[in-house]
C-alpha atoms as a PDB file:
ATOM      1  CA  UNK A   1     199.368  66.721 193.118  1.00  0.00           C
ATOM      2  CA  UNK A   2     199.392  66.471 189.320  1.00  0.00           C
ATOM      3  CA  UNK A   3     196.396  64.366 187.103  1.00  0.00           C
ATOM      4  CA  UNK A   4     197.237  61.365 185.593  1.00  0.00           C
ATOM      5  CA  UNK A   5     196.081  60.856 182.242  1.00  0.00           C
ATOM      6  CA  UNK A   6     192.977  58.676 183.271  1.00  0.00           C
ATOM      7  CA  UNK A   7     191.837  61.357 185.653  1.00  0.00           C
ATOM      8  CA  UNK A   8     192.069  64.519 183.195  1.00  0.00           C
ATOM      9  CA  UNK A   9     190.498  62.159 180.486  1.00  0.00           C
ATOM     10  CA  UNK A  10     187.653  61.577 182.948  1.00  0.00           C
ATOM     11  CA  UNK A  11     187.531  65.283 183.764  1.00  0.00           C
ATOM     12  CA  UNK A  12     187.605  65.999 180.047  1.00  0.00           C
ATOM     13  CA  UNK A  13     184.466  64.201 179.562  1.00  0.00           C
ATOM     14  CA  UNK A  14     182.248  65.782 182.400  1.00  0.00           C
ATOM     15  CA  UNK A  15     182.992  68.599 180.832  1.00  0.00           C
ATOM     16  CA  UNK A  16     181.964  67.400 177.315  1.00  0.00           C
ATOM     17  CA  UNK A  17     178.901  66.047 178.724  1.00  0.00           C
ATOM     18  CA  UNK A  18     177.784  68.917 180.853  1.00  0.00           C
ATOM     19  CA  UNK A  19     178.111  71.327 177.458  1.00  0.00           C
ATOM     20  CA  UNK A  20     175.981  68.940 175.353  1.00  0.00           C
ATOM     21  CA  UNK A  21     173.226  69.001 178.573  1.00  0.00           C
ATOM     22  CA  UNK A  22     173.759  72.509 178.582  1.00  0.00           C
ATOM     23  CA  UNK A  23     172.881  73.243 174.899  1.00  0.00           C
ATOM     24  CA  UNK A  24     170.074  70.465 175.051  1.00  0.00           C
ATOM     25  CA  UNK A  25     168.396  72.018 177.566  1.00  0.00           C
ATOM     26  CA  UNK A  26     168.214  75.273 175.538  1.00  0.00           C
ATOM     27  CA  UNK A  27     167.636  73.959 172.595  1.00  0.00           C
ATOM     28  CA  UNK A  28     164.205  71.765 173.786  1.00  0.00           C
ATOM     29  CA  UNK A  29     161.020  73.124 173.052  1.00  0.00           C
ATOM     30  CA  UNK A  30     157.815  71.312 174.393  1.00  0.00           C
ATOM     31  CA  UNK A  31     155.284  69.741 171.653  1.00  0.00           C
ATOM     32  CA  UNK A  32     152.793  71.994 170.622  1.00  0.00           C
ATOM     33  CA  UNK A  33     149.130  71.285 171.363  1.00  0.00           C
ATOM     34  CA  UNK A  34     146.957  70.945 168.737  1.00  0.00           C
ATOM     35  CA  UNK A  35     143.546  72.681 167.862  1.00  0.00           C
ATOM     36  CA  UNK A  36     142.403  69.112 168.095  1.00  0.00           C
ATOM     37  CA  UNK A  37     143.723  68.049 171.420  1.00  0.00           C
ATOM     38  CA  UNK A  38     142.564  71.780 172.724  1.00  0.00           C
ATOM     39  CA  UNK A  39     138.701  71.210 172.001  1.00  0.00           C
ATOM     40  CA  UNK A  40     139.448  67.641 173.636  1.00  0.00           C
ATOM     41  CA  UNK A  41     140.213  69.127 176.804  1.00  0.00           C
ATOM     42  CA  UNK A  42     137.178  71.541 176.669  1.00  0.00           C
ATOM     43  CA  UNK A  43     134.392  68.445 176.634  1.00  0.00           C
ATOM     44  CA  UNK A  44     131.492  70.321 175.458  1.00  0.00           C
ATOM     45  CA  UNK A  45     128.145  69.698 177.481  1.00  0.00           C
ATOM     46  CA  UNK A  46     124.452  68.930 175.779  1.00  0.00           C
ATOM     47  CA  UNK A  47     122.005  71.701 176.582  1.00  0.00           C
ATOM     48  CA  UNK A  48     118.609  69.908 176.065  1.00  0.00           C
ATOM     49  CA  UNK A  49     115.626  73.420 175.192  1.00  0.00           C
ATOM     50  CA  UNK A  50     112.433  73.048 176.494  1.00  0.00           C
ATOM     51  CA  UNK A  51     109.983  75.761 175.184  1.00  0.00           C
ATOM     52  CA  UNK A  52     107.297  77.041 177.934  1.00  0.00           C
ATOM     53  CA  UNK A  53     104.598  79.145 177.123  1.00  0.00           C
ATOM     54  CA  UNK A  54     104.602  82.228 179.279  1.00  0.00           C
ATOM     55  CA  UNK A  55     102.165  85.529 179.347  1.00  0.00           C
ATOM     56  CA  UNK A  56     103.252  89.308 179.409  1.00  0.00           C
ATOM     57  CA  UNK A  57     101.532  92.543 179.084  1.00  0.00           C
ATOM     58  CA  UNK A  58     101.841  95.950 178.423  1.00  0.00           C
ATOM     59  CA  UNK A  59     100.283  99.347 180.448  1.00  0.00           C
ATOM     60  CA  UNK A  60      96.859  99.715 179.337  1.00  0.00           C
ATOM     61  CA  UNK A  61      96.023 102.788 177.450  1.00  0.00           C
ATOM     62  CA  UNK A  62      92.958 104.671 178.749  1.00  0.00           C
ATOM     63  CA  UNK A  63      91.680 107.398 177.111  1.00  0.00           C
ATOM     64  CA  UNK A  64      88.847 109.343 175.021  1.00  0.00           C
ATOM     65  CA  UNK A  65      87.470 109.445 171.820  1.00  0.00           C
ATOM     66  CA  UNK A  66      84.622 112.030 170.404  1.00  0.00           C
ATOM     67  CA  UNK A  67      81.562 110.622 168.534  1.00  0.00           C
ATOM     68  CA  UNK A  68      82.664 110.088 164.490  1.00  0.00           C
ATOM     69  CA  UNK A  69      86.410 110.420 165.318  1.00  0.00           C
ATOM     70  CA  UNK A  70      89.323 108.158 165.342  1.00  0.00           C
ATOM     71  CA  UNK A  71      91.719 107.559 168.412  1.00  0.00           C
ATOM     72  CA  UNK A  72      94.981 106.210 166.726  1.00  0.00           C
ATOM     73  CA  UNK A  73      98.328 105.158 168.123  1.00  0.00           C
ATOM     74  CA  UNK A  74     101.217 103.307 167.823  1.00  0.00           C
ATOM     75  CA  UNK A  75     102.361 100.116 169.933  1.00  0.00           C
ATOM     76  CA  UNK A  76     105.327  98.218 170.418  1.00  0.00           C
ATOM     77  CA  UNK A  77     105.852  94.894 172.107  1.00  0.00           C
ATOM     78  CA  UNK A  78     109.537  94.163 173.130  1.00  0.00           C
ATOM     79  CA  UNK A  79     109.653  90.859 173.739  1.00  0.00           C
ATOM     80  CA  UNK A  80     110.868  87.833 171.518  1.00  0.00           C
ATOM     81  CA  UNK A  81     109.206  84.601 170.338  1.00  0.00           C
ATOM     82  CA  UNK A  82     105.959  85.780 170.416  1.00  0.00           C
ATOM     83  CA  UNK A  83     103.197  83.191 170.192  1.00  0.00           C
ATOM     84  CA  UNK A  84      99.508  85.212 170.146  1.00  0.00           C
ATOM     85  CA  UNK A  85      98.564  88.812 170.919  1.00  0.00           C
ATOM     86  CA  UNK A  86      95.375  89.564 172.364  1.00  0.00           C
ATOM     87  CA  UNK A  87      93.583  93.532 171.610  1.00  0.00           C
ATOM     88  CA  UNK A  88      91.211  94.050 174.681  1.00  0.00           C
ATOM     89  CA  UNK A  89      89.092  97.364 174.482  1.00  0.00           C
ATOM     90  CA  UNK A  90      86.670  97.910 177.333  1.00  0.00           C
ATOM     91  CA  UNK A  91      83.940 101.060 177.803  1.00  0.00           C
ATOM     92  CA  UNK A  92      80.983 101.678 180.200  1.00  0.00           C
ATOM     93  CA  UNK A  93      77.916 103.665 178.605  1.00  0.00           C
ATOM     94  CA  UNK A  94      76.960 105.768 181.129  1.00  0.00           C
ATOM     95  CA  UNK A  95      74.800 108.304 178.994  1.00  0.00           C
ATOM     96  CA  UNK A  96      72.735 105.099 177.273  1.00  0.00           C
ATOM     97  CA  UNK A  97      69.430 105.888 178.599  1.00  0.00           C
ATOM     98  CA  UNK A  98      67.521 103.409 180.601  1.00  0.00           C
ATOM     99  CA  UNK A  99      70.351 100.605 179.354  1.00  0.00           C
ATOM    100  CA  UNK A 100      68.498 100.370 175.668  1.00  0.00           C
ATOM    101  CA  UNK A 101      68.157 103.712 173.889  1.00  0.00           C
ATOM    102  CA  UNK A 102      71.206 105.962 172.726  1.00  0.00           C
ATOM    103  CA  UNK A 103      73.658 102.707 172.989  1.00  0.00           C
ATOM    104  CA  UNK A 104      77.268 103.693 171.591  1.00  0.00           C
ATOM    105  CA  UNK A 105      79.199 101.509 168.908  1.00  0.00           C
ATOM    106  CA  UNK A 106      82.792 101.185 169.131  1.00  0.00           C
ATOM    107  CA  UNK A 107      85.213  99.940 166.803  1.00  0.00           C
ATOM    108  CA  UNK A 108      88.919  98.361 167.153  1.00  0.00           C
ATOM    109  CA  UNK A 109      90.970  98.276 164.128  1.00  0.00           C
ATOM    110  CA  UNK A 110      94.473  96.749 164.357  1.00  0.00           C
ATOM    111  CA  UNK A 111      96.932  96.844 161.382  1.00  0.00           C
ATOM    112  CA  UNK A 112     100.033  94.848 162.427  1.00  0.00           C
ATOM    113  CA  UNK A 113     103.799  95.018 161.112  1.00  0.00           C
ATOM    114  CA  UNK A 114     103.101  93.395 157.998  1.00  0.00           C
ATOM    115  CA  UNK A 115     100.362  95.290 157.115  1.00  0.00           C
ATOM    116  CA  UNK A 116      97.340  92.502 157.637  1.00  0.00           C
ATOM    117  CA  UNK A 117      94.023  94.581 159.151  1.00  0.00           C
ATOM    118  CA  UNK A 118      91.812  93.632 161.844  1.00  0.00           C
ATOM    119  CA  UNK A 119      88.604  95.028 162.859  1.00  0.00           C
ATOM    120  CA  UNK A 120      85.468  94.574 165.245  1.00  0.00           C
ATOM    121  CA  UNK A 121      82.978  96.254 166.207  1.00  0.00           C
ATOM    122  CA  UNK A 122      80.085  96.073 168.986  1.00  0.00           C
ATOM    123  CA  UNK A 123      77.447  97.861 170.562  1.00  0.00           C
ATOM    124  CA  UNK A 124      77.137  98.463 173.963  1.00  0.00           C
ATOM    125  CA  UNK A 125      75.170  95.664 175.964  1.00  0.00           C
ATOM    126  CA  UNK A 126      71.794  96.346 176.907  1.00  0.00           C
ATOM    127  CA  UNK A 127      71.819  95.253 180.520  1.00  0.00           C
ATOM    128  CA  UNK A 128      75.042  96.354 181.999  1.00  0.00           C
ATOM    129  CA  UNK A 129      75.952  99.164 179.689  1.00  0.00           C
ATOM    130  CA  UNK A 130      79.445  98.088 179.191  1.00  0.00           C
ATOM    131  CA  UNK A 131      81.108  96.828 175.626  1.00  0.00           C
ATOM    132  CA  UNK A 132      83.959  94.647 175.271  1.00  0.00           C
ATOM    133  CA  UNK A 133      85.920  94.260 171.805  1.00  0.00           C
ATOM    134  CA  UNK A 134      88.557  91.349 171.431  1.00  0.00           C
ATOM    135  CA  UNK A 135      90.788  90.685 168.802  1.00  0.00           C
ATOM    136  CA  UNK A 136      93.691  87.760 168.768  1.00  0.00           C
ATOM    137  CA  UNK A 137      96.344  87.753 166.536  1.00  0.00           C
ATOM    138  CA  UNK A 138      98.047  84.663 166.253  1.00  0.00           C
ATOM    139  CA  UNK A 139     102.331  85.080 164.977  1.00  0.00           C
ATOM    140  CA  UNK A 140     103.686  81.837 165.793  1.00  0.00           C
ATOM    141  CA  UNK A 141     101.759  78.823 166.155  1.00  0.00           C
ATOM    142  CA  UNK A 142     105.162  76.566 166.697  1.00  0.00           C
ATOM    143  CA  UNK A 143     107.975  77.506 169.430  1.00  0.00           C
ATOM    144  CA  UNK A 144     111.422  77.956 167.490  1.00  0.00           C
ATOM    145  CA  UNK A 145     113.071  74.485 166.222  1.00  0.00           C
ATOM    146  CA  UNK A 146     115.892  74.491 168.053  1.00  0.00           C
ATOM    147  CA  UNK A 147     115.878  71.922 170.502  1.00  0.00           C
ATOM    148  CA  UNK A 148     119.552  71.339 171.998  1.00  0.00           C
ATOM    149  CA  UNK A 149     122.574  73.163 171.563  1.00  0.00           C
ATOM    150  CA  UNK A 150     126.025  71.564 172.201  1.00  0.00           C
ATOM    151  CA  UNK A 151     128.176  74.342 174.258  1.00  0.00           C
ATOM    152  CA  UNK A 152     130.739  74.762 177.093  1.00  0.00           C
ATOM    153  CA  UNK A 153     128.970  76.435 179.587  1.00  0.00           C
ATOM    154  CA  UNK A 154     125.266  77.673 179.959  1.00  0.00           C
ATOM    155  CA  UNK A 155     126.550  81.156 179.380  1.00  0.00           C
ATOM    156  CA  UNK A 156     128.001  79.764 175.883  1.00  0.00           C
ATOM    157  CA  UNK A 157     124.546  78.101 175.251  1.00  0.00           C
ATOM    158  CA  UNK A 158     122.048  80.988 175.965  1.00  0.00           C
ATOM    159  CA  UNK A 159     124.533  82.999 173.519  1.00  0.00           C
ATOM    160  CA  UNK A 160     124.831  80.459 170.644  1.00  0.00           C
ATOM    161  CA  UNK A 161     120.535  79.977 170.970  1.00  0.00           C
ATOM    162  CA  UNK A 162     120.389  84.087 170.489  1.00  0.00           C
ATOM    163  CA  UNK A 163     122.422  84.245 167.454  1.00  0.00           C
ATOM    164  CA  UNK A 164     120.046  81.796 166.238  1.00  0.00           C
ATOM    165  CA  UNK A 165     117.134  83.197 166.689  1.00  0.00           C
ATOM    166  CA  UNK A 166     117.871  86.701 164.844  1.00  0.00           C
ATOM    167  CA  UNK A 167     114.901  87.032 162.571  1.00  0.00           C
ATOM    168  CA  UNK A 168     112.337  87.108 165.553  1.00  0.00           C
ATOM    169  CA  UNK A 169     108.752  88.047 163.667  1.00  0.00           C
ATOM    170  CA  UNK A 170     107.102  91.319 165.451  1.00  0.00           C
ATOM    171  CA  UNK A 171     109.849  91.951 168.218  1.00  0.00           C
ATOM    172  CA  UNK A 172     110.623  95.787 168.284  1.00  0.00           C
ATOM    173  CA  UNK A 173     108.209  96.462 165.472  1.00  0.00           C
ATOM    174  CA  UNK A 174     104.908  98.967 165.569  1.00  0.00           C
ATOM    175  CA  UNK A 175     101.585  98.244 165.523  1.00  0.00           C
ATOM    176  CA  UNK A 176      99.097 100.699 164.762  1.00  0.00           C
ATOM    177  CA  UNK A 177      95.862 101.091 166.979  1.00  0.00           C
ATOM    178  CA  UNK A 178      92.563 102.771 165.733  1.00  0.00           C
ATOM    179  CA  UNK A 179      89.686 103.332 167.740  1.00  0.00           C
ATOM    180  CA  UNK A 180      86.353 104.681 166.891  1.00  0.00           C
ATOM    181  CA  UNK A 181      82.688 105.532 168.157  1.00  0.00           C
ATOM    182  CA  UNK A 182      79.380 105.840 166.949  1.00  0.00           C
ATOM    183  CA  UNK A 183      76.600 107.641 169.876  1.00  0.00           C
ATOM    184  CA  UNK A 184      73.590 105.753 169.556  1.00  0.00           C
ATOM    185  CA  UNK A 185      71.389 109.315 170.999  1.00  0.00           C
ATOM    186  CA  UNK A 186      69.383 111.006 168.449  1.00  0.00           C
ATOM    187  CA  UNK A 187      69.108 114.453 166.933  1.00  0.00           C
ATOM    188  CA  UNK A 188      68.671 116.613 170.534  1.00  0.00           C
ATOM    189  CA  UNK A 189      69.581 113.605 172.400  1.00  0.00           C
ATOM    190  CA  UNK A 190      72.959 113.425 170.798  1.00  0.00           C
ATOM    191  CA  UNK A 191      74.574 116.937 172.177  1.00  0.00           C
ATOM    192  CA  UNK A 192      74.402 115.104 175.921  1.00  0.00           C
ATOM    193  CA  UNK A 193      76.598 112.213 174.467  1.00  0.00           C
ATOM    194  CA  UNK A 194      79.417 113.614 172.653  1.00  0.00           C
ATOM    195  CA  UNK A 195      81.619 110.646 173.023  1.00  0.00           C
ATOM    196  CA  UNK A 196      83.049 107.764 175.426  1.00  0.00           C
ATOM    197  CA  UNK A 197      85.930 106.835 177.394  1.00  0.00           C
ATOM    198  CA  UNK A 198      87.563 103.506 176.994  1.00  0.00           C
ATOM    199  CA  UNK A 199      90.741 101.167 178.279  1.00  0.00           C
ATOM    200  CA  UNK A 200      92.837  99.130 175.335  1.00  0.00           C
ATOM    201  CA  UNK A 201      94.733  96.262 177.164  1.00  0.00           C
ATOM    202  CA  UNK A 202      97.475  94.194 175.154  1.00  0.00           C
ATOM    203  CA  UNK A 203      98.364  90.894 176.569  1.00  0.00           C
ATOM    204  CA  UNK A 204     100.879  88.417 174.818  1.00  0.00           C
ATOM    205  CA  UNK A 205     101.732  84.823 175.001  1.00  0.00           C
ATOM    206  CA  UNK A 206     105.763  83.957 174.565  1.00  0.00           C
ATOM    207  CA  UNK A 207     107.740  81.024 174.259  1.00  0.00           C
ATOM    208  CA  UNK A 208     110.105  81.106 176.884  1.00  0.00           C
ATOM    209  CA  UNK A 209     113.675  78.353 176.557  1.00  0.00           C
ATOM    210  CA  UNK A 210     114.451  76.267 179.395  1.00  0.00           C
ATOM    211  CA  UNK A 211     117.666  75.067 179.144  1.00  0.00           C
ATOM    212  CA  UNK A 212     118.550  71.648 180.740  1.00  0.00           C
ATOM    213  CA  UNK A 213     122.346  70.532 180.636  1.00  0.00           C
ATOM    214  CA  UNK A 214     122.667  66.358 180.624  1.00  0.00           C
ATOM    215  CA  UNK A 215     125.841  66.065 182.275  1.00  0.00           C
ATOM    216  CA  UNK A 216     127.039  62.634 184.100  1.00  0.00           C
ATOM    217  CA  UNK A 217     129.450  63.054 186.768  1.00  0.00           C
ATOM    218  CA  UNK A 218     128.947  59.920 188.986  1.00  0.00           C
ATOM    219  CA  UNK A 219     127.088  56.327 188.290  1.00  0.00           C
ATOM    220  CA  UNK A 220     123.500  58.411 189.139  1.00  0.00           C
ATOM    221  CA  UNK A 221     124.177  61.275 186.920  1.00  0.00           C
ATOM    222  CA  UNK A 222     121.994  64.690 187.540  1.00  0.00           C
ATOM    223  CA  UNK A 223     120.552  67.574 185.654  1.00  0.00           C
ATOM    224  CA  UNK A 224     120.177  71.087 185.923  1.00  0.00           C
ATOM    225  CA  UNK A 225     118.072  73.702 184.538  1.00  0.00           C
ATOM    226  CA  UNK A 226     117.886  77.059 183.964  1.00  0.00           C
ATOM    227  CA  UNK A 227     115.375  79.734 182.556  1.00  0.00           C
ATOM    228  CA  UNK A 228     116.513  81.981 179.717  1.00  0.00           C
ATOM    229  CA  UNK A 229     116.169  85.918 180.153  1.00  0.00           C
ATOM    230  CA  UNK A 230     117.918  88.417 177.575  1.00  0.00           C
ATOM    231  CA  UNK A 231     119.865  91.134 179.403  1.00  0.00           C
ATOM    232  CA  UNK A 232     118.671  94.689 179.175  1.00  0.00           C
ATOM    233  CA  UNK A 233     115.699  93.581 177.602  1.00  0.00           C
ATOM    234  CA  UNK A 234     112.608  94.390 179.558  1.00  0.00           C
ATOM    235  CA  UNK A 235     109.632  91.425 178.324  1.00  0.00           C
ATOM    236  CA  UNK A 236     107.151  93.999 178.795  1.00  0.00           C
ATOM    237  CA  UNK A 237     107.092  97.230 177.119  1.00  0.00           C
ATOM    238  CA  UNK A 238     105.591  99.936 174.623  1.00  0.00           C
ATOM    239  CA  UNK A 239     106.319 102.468 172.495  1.00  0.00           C
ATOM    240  CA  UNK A 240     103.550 104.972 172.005  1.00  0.00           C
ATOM    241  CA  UNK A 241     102.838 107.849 169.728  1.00  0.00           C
ATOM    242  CA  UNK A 242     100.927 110.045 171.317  1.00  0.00           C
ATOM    243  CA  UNK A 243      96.943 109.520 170.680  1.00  0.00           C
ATOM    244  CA  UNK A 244      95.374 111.568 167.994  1.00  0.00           C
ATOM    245  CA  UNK A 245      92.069 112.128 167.420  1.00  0.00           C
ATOM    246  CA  UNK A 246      91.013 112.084 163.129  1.00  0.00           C
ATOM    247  CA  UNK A 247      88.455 114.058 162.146  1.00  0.00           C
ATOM    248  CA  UNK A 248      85.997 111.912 159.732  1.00  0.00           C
END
């Protein structure tokens, strides 16, 4: 049956309409998101550092040194935000005769990575025939000033705080140990004392970040915390050079 003119007129205009929808459609591009309204939708969270003192050591060094000559060697202490170091050296006297005659003196000198010297010395007590030489070496009196970081996760936060704290003082650097003794025997008595035996220990104090997010997420609200430990960073270590003995 043929159109009339108001039906091909109506047919005329679905058509124009469905062409502009067409071409609308692929024309339409969705608003783009700004930088702004990006970090809006990533809220970042308040990380809250509280810095705890904790204590670490290295292996002891045990070894011997000859009467008149030096034991030296080198140490290094891998472990960051170091508060105090403390030098232990240790002997036992066993060729002091009777506990009073013949007594050895030892000496600890300890020349850190800036070049400052420290020495003691001591003779061996009387009564128990041992000697004990300590020295502490203070780096930082004050943990690190940072005390909150703003971040996105806790991940993001432990890696914004270790950017920050690049110039750690003494982390990875050498210290240099010397040791010496004296034999307290005399003229014939000397050549059954020819030296001593000894332990160094090196203990360290380290402030250590605990991280506590404030985060609100009902009427109560609730923290967490978490301790900080650098990957493939052991807190304990040395780096030693093997001993040498120095002929004065």
């Amino acid at each position: 049956m043929p159109l009339n003119k108001s039906d091909k007129a109506i047919i005329v205009l679905f058509v124009v309409i469905l062409i502009i929808s067409i071409i609308g459609i692929a024309l339409y591009k969705p608003p783009k998101t700004t930088e702004t309204e990006v970090k809006e939708e990533k809220a970042e969270r308040l990380y809250q550092i509280d810095w705890r003192v904790n204590q670490g050591a290295i292996q002891d060094i045990s070894d011997y040194v000859g009467n008149k000559q030096t034991y030296e060697d080198k140490i290094t202490i891998h472990q960051d935000n170091l508060k105090t170091i403390t030098f232990n050296l240790s002997w036992v006297d066993n060729k002091a005769l009777l506990g009073r005659l013949g007594r050895d003196t030892f000496t600890l000198e300890v020349t850190t990575p800036d070049g400052m010297v420290h020495t003691e010395s001591m003779q061996t007590l009387t009564k128990t025939k041992t000697g004990n030489i300590l020295i502490n070496i203070p780096v930082n009196s004050n943990p690190p000033s940072v005390s909150s970081i703003k971040a996105n996760s806790t991940t993001e936060a432990y890696k914004i705080l270790k950017e920050r704290l690049v110039n750690d003082k003494w982390k990875d650097k050498e210290f240099t140990v010397k040791i010496t003794v004296i034999v307290g025997e005399k003229i014939l008595w000397r050549l059954r004392d020819k030296g001593n035996s000894f332990t160094l220990s090196v203990n360290y104090e380290y402030y250590n970040p605990v991280l506590t997010e404030k985060t609100n997420v009902n009427t109560t609200g609730y923290t967490t915390s978490s301790s900080y430990k650098e990957e493939g960073v052991s807190t304990i270590g040395r780096m030693v050079t093997t001993g040498s003995l120095i002929r004065y």
